[in-house]
C-alpha atoms as a PDB file:
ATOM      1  CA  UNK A   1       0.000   0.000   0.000  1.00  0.00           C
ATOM      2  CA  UNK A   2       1.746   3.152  -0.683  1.00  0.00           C
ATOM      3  CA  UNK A   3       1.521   6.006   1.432  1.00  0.00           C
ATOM      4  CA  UNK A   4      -1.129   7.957  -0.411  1.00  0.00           C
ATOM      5  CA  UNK A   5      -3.613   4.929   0.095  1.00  0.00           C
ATOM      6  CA  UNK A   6      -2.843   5.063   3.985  1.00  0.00           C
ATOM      7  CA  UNK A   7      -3.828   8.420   3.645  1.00  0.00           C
ATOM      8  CA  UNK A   8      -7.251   8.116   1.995  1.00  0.00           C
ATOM      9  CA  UNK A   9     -10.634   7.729   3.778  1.00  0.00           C
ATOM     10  CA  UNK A  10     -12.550   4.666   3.527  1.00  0.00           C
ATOM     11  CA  UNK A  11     -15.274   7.518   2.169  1.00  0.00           C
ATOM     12  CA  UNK A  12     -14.655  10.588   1.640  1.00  0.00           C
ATOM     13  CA  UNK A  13     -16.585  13.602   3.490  1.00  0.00           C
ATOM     14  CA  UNK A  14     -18.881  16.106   2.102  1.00  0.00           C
ATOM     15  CA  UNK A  15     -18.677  19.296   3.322  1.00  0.00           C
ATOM     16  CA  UNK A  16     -20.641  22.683   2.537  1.00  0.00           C
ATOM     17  CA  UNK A  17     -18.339  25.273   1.348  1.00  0.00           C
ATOM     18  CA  UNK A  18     -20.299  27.824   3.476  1.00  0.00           C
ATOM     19  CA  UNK A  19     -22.783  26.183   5.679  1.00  0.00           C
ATOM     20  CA  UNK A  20     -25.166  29.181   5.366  1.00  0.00           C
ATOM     21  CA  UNK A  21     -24.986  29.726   1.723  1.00  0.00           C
ATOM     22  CA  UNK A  22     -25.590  25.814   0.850  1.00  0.00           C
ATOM     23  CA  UNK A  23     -26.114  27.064  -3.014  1.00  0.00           C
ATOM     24  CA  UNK A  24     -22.076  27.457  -3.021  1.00  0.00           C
ATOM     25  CA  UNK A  25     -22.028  23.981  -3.248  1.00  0.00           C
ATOM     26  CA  UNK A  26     -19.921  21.413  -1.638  1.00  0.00           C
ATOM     27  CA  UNK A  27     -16.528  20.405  -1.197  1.00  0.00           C
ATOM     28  CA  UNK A  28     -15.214  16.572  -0.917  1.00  0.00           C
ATOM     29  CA  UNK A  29     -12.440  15.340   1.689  1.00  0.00           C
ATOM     30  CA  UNK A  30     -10.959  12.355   0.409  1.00  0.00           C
ATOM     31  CA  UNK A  31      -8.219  11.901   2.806  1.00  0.00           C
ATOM     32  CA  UNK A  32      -6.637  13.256   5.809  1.00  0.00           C
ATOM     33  CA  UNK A  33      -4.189  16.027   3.158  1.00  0.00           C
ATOM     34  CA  UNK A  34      -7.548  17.159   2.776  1.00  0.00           C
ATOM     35  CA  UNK A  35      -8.677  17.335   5.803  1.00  0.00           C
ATOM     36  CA  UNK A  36      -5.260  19.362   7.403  1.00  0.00           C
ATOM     37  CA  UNK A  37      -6.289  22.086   4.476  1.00  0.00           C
ATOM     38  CA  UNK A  38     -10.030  22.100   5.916  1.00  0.00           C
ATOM     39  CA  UNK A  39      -8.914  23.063   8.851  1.00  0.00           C
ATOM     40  CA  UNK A  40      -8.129  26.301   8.299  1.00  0.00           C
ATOM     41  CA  UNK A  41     -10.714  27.237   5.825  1.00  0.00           C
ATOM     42  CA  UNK A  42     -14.595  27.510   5.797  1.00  0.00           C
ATOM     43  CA  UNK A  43     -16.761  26.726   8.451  1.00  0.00           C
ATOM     44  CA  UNK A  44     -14.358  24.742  10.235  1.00  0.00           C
ATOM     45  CA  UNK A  45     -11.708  26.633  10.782  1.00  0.00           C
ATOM     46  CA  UNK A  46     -13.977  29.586  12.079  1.00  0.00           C
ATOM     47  CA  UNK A  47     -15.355  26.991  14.265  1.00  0.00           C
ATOM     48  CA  UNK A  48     -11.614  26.272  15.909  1.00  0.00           C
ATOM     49  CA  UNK A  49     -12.440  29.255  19.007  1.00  0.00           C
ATOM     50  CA  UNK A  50     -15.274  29.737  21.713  1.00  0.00           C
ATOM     51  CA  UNK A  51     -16.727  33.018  22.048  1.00  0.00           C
ATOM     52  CA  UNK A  52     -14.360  32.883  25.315  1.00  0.00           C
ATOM     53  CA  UNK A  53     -11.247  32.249  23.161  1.00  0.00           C
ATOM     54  CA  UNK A  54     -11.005  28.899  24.019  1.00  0.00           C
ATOM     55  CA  UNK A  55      -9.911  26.329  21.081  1.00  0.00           C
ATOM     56  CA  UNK A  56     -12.820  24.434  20.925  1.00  0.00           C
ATOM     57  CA  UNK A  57     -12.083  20.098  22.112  1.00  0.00           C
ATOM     58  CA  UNK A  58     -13.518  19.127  18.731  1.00  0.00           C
ATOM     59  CA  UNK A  59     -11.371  20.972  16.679  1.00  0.00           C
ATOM     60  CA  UNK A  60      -8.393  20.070  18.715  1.00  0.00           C
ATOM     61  CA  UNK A  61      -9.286  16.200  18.524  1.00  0.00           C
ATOM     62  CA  UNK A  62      -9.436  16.419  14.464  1.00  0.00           C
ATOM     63  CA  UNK A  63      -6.203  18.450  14.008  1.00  0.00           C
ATOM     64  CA  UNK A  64      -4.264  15.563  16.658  1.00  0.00           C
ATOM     65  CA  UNK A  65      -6.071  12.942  14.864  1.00  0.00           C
ATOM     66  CA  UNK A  66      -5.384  14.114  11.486  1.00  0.00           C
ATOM     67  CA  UNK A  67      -1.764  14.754  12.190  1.00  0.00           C
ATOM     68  CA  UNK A  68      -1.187  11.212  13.518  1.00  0.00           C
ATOM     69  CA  UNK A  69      -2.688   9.760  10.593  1.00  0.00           C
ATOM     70  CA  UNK A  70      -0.383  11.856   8.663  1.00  0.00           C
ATOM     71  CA  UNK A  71       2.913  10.846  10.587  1.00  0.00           C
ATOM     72  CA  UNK A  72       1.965   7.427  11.228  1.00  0.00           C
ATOM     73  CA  UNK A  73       0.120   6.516   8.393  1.00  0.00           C
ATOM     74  CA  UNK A  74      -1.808   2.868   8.644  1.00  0.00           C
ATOM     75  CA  UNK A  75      -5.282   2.665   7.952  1.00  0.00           C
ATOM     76  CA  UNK A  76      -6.891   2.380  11.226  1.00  0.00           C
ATOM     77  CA  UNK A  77      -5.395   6.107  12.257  1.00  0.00           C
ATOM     78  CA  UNK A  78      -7.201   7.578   8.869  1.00  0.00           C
ATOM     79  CA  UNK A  79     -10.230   6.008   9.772  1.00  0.00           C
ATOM     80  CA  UNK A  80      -9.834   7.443  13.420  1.00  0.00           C
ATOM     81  CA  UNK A  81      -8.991  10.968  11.514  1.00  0.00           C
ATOM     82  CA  UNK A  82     -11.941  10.431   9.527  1.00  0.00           C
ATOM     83  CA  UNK A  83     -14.151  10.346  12.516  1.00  0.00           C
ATOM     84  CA  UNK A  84     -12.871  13.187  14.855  1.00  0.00           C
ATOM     85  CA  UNK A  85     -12.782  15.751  11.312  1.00  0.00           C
ATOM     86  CA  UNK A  86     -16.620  14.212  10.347  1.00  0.00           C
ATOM     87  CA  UNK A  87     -17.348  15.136  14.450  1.00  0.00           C
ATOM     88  CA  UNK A  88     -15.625  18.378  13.786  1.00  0.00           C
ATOM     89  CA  UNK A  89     -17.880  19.421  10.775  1.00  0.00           C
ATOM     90  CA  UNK A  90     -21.423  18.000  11.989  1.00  0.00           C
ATOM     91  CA  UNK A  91     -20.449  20.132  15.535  1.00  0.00           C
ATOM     92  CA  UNK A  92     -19.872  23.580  12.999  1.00  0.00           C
ATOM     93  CA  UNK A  93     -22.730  22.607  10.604  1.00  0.00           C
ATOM     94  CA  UNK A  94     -20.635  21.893   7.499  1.00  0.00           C
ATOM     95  CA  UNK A  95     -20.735  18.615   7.275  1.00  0.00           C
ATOM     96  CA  UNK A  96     -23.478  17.561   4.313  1.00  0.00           C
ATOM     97  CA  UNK A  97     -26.168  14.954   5.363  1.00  0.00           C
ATOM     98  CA  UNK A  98     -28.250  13.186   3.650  1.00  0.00           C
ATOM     99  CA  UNK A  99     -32.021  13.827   5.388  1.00  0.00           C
ATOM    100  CA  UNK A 100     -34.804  10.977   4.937  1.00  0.00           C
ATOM    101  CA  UNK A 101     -37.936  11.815   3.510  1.00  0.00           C
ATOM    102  CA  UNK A 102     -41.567  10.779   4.596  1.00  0.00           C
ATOM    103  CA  UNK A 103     -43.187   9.084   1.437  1.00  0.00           C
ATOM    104  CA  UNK A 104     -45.894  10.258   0.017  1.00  0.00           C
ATOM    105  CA  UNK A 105     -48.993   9.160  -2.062  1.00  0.00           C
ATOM    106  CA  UNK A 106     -49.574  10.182  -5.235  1.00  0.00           C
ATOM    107  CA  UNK A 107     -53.419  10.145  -6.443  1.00  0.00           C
ATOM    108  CA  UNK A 108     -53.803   8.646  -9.887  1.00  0.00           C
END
């Protein structure tokens, strides 16, 4: 496996490229490169400080987890980066879901 591969996600994440304009469509993190760069951009990176000042836990978690993954690359740690970033964007609101829909009848 070469280290590219070690760095890919199993799936990659979808993320809003401004979580209150969703018509600016969507960006996709396919590994944890991508998610280091995320960081500091968007949603997510003005999610990284409290309205104390404080570095928020979740954003902390992601950036450790992400830069393991990156030093130590072996699948397991990108998977575990892939959680704490996908924790990090559905806590900020970027992270695009996919919402179930109550069926309806159509009258013939």
């Amino acid at each position: 496996m070469s280290a590219p591969a070690k760095l890919a996600f199993g799936a990659p994440l979808y993320l809003y490229v401004e979580s209150g304009r969703p018509e600016l469509g969507i960006t996709e993190l396919r590994g944890v490169d991508d998610g280091l760069l995320a960081l500091n951009h968007g949603d997510i990176g003005r999610y990284r400080f409290a309205p104390g000042g404080a570095e928020r836990d979740a954003w902390g978690a992601a950036l450790f987890a992400l830069t393991r993954a990156k030093f130590h690359p072996r699948p397991d740690k990108t998977e575990m980066a892939r959680t704490a970033l996908r924790s990090l964007a559905a806590a900020c609101g970027a992270l695009v879901t996919i919402r179930a829909c109550a069926s309806r009848k159509i009258a013939a």
